[in-house]
Protein backbone atom coordinates (compact mmCIF):
# COMPACT_ATOMS: atom_id res chain seq x y z
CA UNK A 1 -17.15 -7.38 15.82
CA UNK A 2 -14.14 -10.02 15.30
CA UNK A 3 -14.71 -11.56 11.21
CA UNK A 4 -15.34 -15.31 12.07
CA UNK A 5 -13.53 -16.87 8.83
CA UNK A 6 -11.07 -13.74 8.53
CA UNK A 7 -8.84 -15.67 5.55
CA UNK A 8 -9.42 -17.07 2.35
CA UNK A 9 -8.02 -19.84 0.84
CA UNK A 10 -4.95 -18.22 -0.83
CA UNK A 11 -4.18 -17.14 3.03
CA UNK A 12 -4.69 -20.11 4.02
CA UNK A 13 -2.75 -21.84 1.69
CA UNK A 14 0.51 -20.14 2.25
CA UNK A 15 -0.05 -20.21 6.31
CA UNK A 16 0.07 -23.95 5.79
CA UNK A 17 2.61 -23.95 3.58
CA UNK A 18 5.24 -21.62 6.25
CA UNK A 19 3.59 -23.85 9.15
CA UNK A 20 2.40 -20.56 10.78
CA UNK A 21 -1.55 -21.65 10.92
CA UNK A 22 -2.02 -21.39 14.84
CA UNK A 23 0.28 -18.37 14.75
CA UNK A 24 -1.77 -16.36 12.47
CA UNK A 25 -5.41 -17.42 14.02
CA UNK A 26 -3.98 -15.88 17.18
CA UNK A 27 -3.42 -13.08 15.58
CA UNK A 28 -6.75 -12.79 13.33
CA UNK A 29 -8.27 -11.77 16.36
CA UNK A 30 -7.19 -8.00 15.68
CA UNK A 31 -8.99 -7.99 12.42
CA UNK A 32 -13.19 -6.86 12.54
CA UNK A 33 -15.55 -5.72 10.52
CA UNK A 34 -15.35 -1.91 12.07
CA UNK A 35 -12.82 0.14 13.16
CA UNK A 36 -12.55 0.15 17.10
CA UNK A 37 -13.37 3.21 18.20
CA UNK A 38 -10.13 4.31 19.70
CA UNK A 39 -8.78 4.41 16.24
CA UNK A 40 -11.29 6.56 14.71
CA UNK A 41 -9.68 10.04 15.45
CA UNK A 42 -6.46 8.99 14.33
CA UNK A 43 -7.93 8.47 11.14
CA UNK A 44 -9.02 12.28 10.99
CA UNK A 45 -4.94 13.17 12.07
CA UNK A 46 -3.56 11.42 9.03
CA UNK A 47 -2.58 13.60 5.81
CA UNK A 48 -2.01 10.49 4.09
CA UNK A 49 -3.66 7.47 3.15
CA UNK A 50 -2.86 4.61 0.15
CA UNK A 51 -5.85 3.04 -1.57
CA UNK A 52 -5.72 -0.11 -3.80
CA UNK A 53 -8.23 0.34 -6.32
CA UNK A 54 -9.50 -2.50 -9.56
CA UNK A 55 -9.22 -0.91 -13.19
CA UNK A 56 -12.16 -2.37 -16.40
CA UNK A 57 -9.58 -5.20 -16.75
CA UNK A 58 -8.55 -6.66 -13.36
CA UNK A 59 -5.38 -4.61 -13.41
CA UNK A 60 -4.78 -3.54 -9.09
CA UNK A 61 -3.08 -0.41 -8.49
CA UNK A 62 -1.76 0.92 -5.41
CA UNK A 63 -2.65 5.48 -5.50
CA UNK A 64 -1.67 7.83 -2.99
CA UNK A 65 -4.72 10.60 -1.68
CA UNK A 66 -3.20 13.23 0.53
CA UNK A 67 -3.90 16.44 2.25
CA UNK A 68 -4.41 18.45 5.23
CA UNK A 69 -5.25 16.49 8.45
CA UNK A 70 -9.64 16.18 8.29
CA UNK A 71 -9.43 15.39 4.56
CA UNK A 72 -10.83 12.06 6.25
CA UNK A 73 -13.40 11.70 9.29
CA UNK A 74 -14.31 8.02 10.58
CA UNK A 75 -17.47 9.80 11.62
CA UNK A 76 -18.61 6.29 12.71
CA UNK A 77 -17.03 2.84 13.03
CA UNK A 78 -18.97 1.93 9.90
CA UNK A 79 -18.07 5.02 7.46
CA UNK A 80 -15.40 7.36 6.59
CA UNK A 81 -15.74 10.40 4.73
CA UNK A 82 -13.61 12.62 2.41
CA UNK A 83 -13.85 15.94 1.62
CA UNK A 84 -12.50 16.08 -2.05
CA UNK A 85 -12.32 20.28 -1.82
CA UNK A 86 -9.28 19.56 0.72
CA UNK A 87 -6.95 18.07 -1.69
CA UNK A 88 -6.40 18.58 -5.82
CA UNK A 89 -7.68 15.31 -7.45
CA UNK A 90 -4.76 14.35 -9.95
CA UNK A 91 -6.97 13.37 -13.17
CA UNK A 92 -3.76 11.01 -13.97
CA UNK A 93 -4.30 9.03 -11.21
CA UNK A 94 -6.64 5.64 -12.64
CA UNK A 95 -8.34 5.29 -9.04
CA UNK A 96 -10.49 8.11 -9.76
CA UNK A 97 -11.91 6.29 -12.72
CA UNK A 98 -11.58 2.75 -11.27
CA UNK A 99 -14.11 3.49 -8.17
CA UNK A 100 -16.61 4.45 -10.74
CA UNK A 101 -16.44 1.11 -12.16
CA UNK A 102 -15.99 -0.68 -8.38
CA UNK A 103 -16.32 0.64 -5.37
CA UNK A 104 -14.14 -1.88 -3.62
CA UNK A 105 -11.35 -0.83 -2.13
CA UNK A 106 -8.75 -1.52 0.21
CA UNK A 107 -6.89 1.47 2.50
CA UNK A 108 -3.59 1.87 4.30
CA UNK A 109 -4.16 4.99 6.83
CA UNK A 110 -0.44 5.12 7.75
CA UNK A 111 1.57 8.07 10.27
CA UNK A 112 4.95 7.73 8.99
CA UNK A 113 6.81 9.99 11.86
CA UNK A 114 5.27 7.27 14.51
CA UNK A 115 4.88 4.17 12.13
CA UNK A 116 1.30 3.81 13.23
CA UNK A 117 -0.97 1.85 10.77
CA UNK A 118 -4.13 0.91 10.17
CA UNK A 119 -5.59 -0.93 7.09
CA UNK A 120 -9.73 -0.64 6.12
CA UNK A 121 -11.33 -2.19 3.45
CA UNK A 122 -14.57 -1.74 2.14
CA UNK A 123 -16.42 -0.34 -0.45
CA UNK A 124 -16.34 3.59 -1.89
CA UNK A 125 -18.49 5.71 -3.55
CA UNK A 126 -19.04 9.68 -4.25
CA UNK A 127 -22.08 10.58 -2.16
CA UNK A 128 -21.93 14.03 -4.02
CA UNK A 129 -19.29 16.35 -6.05
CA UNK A 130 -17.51 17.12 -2.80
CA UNK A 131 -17.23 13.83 -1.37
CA UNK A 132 -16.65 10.10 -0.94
CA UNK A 133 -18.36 7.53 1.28
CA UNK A 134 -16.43 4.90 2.57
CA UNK A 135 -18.25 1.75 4.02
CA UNK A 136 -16.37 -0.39 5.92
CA UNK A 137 -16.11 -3.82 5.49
CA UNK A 138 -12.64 -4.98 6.94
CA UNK A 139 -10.38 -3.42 9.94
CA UNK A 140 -7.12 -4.36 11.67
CA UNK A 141 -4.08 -2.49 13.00
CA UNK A 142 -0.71 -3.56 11.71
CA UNK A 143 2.46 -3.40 13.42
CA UNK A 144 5.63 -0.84 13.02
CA UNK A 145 7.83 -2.77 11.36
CA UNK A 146 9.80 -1.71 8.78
CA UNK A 147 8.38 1.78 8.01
CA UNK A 148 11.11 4.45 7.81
CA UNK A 149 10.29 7.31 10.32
CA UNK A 150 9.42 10.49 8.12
CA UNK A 151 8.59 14.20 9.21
CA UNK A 152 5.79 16.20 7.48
CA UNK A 153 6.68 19.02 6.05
CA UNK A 154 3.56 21.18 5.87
CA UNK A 155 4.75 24.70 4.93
CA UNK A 156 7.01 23.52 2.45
CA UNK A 157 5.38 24.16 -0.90
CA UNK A 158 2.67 26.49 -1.79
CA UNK A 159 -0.01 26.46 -4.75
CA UNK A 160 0.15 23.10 -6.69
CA UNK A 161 2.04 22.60 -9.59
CA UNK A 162 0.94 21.14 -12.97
CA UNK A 163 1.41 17.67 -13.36
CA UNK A 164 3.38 16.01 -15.67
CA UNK A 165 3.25 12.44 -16.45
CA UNK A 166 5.59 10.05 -18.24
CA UNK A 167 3.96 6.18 -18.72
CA UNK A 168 5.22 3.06 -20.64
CA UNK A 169 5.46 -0.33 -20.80
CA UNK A 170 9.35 -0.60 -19.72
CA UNK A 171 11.41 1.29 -17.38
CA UNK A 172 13.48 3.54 -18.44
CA UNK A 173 16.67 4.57 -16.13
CA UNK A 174 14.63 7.43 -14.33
CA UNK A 175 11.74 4.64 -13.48
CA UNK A 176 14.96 2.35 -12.51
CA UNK A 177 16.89 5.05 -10.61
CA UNK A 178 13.46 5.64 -8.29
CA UNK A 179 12.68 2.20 -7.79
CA UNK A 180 16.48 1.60 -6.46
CA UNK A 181 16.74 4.53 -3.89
CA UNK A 182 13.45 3.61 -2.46
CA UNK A 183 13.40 2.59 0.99
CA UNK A 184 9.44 2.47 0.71
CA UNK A 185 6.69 1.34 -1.07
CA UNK A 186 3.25 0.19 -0.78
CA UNK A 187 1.26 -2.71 -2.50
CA UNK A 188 -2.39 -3.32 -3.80
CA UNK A 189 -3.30 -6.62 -4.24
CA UNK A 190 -6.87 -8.06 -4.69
CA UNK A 191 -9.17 -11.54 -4.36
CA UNK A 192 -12.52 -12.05 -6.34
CA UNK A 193 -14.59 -12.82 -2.88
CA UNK A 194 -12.71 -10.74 -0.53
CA UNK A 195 -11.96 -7.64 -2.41
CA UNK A 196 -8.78 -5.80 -2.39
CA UNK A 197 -5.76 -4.99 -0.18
CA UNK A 198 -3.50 -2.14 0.57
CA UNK A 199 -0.05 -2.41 2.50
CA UNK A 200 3.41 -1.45 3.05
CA UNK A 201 6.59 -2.65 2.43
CA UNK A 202 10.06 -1.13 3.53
CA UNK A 203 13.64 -1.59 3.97
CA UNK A 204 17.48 0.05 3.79
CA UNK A 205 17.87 1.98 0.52
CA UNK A 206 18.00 -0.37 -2.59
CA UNK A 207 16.25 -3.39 -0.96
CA UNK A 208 14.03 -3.26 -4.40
CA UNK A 209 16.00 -5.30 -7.14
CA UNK A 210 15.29 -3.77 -10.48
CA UNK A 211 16.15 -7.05 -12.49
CA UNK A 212 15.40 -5.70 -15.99
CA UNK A 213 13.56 -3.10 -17.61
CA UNK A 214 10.40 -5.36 -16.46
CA UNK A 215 11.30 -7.12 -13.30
CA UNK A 216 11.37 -6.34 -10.03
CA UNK A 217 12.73 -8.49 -7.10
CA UNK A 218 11.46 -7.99 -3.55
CA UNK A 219 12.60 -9.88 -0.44
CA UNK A 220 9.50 -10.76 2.15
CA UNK A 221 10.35 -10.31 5.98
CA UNK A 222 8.92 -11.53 8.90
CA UNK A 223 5.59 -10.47 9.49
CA UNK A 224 2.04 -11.25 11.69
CA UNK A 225 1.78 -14.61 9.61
CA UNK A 226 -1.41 -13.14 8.29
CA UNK A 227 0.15 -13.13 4.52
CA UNK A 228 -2.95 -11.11 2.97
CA UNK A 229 -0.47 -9.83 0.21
CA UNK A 230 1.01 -13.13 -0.80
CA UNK A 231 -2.15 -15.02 0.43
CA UNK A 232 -3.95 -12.15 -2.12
CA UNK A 233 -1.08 -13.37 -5.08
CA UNK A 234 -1.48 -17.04 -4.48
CA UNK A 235 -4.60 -17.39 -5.92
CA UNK A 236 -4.50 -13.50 -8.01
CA UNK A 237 -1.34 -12.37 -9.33
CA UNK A 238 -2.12 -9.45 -10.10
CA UNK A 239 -0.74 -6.43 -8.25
CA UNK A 240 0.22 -2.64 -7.84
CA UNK A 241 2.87 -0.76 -6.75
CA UNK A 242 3.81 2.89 -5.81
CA UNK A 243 6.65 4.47 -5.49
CA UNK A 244 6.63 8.13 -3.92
CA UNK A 245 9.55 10.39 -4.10
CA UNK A 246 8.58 12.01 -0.77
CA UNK A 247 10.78 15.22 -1.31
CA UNK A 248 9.54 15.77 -4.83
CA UNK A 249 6.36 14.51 -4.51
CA UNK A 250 6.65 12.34 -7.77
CA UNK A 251 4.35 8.81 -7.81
CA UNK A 252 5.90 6.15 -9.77
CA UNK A 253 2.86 3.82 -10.29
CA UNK A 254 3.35 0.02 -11.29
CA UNK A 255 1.13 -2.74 -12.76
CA UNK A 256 1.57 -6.58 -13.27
CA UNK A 257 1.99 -10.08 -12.34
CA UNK A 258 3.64 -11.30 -9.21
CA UNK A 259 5.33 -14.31 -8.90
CA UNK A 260 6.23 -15.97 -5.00
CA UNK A 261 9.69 -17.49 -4.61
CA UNK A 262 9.95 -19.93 -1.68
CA UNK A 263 13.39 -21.01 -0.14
CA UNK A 264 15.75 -19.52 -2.32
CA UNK A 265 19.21 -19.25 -1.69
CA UNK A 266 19.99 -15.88 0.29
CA UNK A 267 23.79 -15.60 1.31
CA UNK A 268 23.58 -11.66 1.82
CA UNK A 269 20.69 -12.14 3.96
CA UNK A 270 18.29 -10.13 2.14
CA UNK A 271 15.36 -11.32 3.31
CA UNK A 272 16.02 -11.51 6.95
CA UNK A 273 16.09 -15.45 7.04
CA UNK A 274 12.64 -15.66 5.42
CA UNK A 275 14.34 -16.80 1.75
CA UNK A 276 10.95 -15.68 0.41
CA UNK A 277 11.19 -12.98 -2.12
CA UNK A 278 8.56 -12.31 -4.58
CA UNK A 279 9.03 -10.71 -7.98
CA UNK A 280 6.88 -7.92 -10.03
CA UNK A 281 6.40 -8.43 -14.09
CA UNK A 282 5.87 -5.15 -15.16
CA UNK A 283 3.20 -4.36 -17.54
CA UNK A 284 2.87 -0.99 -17.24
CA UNK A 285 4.39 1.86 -15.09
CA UNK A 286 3.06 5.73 -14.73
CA UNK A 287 5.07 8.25 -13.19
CA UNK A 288 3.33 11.27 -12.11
CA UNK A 289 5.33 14.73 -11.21
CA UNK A 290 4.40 16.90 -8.45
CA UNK A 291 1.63 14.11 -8.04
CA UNK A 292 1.32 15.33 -4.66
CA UNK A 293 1.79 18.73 -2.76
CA UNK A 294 2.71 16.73 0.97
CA UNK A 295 6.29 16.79 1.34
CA UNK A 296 8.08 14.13 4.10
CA UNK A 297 11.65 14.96 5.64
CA UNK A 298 13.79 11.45 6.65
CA UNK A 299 14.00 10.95 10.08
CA UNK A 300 15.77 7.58 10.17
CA UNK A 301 15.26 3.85 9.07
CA UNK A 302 12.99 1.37 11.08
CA UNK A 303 15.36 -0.77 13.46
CA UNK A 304 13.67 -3.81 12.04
CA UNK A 305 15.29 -3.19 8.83
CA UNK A 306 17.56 -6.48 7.71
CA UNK A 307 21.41 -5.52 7.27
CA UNK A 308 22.04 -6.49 4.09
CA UNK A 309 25.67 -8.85 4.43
């Protein structure tokens, strides 16, 4: 069933603000409170999906969970399940302890080699030692854009190796040098009513500025005129990143404050005409090694993709 009052007033405020109101009512009409049933088994295809989870202290963060295809089953429109034996739970990770403390969430089920999406949000909780419950509270379908086209790589690796982590408060050149070869990443962001929020965001190689050892700079695009991410930091500026190394399988985890920047000056064309950027004030970073035992091969970038001047 279609949400009647799908925004907030953070969403709101910036849809006024860009003069996109009508635009993104139009397009609200995508968003329930179920997944539509056509979607559901492409939920059970996916080996992938990013969750933005709430820590004890209002810190968002943005965690990959990934495994075989059936790891999750939308068994109804209501409820997805997941079968924790499927995949090795990475103890480093804070969303395993954060959905003990609150269950809502917000997911991005994403197919990278067809740049299908779909976000869910709702509420999580184990319904025994083998698996979560999902309840769904919020569903919509995003478009393709910008989402580099990636090959799974199934066979690749086999047992799991030991993690190893390296966290701080500053990046260090490693941090830096992952951040700047990204061409993808994926954002948590969170309001007190409405709960939390999982996306993506992509571009060419280097389209993430790493400013200083705490500052990130990130050009916004075109989009549906929804703005649940910057609608989210409007009124909450608190946010999470992650960065995957998708040949290595490392997870380079972010925390802190965003910050919107409206009609800046852009002469290289960054942000595709938009002159909205938005920048990141790191508080606190965790990389994880071997975080993950999925391994993507590049297939080539989205055609969306602004060329940098």
């Amino acid at each position: 069933m279609k949400i009647e009052t799908p925004f907030h007033e953070g969403e709101l405020q910036v849809q006024e603000r860009l003069g996109v109101r009508r635009e993104a009512t139009r397009n609200s009409v995508v968003i329930k409170d179920s997944i539509i049933k056509g979607a559901l088994p492409f939920v059970a295809q996916q080996r992938m999906a990013v969750i933005g989870s709430i820590d004890s202290t209002g810190n968002v963060w943005a965690s990959i969970l990934s495994a075989q295809p059936g790891f999750m089953q939308a068994e109804t429109e209501r409820h997805i399940t997941f079968d924790l034996s499927q995949f090795i739970q990475n103890p480093y990770d804070p969303f395993w302890k954060n959905i003990e403390l609150n269950p809502r969430i917000g997911m991005l089920v994403i197919e990278l080699a067809t740049r299908r999406r779909l976000r869910i949000n709702g509420n999580i909780r184990k319904q025994n030692n083998n698996q979560l419950g999902l309840e769904v509270v919020e569903s919509f379908p995003n478009c393709p854009k910008y989402i580099q086209r990636r090959n799974n790589l199934p066979n690749q690796l086999g047992q799991m190796e030991t993690s190893q982590i390296i966290e701080g408060n500053k990046l260090g050149e490693e941090q830096a040098s992952i951040i700047k070869n990204a061409d993808t990443f994926f954002v948590a962001s969170a309001h007190a009513e409405r709960g939390v929020d999982a996306s993506h965001r992509g571009g060419n190689t280097g389209f993430v500025q790493v400013l200083d050892e705490n500052t990130l700079r990130i050009p916004d695009y075109v989009g549906n005129s929804l703005f649940n991410t910057l609608g989210n930091f409007s009124v909450n500026p608190n946010a999470g990143l992650v960065f995957v190394d998708f040949e290595q399988g490392t997870s380079l985890q972010v925390i802190g404050h965003a910050k919107i920047l409206w009609d800046e000056e852009d002469p290289k064309g960054e942000t595709g005409g938009t002159k909205r950027f938005w920048e990141m004030k790191i508080g606190r970073y965790l990389e994880i090694r071997k975080a993950h035992k999925q391994r993507w091969a590049f297939l080539d970038y989205s055609p969306h993709n602004p060329k940098i001047k």
